[in-house]
Protein backbone atom coordinates (compact mmCIF):
# COMPACT_ATOMS: atom_id res chain seq x y z
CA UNK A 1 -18.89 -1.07 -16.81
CA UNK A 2 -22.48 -2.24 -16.99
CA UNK A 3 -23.56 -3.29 -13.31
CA UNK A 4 -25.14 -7.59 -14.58
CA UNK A 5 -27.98 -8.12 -12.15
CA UNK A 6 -29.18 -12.16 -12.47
CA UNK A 7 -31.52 -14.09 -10.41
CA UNK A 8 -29.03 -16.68 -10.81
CA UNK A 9 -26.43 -17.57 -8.01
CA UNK A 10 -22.52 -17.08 -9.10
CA UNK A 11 -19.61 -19.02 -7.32
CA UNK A 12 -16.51 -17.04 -7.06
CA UNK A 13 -13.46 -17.42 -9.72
CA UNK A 14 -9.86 -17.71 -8.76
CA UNK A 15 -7.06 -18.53 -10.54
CA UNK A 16 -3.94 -20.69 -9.21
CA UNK A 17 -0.57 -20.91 -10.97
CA UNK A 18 1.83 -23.67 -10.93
CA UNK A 19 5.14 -22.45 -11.37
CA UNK A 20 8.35 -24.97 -12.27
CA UNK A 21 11.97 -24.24 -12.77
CA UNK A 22 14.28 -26.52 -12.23
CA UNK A 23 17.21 -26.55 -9.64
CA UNK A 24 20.23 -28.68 -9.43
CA UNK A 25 18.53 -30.54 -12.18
CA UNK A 26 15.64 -31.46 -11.19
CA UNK A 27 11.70 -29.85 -11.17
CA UNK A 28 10.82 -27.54 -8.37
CA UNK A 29 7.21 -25.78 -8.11
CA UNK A 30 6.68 -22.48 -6.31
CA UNK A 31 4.80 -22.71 -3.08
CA UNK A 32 3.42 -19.56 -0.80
CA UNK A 33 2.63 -19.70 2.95
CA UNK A 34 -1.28 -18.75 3.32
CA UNK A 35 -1.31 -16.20 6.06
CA UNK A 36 -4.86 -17.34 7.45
CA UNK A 37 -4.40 -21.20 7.85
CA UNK A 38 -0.40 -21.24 7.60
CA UNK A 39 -1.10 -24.02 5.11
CA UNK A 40 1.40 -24.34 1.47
CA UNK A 41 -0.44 -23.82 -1.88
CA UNK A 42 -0.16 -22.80 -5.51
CA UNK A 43 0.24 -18.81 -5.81
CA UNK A 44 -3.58 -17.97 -6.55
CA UNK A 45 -6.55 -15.78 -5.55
CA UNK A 46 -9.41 -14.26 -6.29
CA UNK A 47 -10.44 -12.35 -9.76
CA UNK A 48 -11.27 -8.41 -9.50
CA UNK A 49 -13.80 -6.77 -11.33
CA UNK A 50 -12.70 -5.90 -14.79
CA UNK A 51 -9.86 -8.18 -15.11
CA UNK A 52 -9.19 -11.29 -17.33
CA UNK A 53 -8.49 -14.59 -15.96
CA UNK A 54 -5.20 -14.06 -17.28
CA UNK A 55 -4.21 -10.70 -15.72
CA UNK A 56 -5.36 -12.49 -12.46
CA UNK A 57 -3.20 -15.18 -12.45
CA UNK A 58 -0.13 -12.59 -13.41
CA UNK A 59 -1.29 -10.08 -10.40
CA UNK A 60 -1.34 -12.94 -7.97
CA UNK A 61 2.10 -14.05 -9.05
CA UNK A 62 3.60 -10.63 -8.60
CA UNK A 63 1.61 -9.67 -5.44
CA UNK A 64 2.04 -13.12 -3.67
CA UNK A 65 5.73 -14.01 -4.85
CA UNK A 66 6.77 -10.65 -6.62
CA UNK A 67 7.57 -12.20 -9.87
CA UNK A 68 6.55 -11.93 -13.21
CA UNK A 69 7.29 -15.42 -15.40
CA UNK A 70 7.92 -15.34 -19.42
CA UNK A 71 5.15 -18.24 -19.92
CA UNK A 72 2.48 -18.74 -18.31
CA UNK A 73 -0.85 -21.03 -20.36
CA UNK A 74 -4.31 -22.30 -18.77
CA UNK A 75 -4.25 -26.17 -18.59
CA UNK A 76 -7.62 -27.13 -16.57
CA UNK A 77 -10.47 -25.79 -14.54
CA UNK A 78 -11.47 -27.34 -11.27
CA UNK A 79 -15.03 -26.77 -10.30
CA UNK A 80 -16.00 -29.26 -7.23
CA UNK A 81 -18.19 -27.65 -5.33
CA UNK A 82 -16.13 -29.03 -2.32
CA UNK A 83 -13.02 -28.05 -3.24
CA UNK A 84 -12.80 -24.89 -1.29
CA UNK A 85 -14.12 -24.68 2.46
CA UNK A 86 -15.03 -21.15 2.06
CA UNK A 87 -17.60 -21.64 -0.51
CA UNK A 88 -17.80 -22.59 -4.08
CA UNK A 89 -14.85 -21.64 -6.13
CA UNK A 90 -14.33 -22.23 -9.31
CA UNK A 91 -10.33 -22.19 -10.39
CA UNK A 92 -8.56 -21.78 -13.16
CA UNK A 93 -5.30 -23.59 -13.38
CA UNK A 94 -2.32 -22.38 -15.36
CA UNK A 95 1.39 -23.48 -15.45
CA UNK A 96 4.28 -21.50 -15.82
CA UNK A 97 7.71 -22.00 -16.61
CA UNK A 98 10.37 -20.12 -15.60
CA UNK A 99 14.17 -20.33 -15.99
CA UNK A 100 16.30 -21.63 -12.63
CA UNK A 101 18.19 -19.00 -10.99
CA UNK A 102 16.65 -15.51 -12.18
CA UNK A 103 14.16 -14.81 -9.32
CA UNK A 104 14.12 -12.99 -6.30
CA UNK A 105 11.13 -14.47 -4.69
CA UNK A 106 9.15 -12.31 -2.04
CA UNK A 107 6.62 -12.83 -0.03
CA UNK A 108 3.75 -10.78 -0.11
CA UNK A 109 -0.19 -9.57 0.30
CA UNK A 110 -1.71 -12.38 1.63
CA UNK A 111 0.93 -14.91 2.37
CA UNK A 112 4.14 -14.94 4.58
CA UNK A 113 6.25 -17.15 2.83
CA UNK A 114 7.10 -18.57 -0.85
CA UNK A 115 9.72 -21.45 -1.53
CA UNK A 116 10.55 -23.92 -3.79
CA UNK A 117 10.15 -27.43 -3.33
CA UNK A 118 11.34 -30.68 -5.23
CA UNK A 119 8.49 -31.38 -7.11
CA UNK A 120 8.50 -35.26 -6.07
CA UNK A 121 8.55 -34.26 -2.87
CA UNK A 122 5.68 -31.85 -2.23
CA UNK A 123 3.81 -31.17 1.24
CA UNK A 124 0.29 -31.27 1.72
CA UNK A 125 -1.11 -28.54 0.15
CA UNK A 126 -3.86 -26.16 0.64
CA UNK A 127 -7.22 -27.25 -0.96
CA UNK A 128 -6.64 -29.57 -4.06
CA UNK A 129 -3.89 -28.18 -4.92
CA UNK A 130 -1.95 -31.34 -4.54
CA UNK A 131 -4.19 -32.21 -7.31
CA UNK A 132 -3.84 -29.14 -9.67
CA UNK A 133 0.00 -30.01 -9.33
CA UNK A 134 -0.17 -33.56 -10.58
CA UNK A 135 -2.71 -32.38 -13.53
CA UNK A 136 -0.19 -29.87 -14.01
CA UNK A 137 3.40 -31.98 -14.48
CA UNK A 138 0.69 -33.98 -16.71
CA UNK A 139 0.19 -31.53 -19.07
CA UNK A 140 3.72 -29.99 -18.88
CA UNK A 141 5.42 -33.16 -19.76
CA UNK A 142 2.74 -33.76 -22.34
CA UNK A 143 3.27 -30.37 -23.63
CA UNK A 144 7.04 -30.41 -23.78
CA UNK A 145 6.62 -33.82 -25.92
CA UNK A 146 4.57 -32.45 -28.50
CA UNK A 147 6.18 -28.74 -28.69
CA UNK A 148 10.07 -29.85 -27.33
CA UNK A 149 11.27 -26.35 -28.30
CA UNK A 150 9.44 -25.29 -24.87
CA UNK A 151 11.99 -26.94 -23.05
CA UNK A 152 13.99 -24.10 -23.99
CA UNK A 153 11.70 -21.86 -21.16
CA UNK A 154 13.50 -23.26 -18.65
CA UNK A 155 17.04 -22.77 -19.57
CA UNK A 156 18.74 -19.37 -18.35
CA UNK A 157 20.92 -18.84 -21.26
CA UNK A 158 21.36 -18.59 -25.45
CA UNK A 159 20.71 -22.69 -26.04
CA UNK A 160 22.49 -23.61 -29.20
């Protein structure tokens, strides 16, 4: 790969995911446990050289939660240049669907937890991530209204 030198300044790019299913009926999102701050958020990091924003937000679900989900579309970008206390970040927000019941969540890399919570009943989370969640059920339910055979994503079984 061709080294890109710029006199131009460059935030950093992360992706972050926000992962539903729903349990006992009703909408759960995935949380992880940042190791550094101990602080809930959406599973998300950092993009490596020579990946696509899409393989990011995939490697950061497996290496954070050790899952892999069967849909999984970008929704919004989130560019405040205050949105990150380590510098500016731009993020990349996906959500993903996946069906109740058919993950074996572990925690990984950087964080030392991952759980589901009721997603009406959500702590405060890392960064604006509280944020990227609403935007997220937004689009989901929006998305589901137009395309209602993606409702099917989160059922486990043959829906007839």
């Amino acid at each position: 790969m061709a080294q890109f030198v710029s006199s131009y300044w460059h935030p950093s790019v992360a992706t972050d995911v926000a992962l539903f299913t729903l349990l006992q009926g009703e909408l759960h999102l995935l949380c992880v446990k940042r190791k550094d701050d101990g602080k809930w958020a959406l599973p998300g990091g950092f993009m490596q050289r020579g990946e696509s924003l899409d393989q990011c937000a995939e490697r950061e679900l497996r290496e954070e939660a050790g899952i892999e989900v069967p849909y999984l579309k970008h929704f919004k970008n989130y560019s405040d240049p205050e949105r990150d206390y380590r510098g500016q970040v731009i993020s990349i927000a996906y959500v993903a669907i996946h069906p109740s019941g058919k993950l074996r969540l572990k925690a990984d890399s950087d964080v030392s937890d991952v759980n589901w919570f009721n997603a009406s009943d959500l702590p405060v989370l890392a960064f604006d991530h509280n944020k990227i969640t609403d935007d997220a059920r937004g689009f989901l339910a929006g998305f589901v209204e137009t395309r209602p055979e993606m409702a099917l994503a989160f059922h486990q079984a043959a829906f007839t």
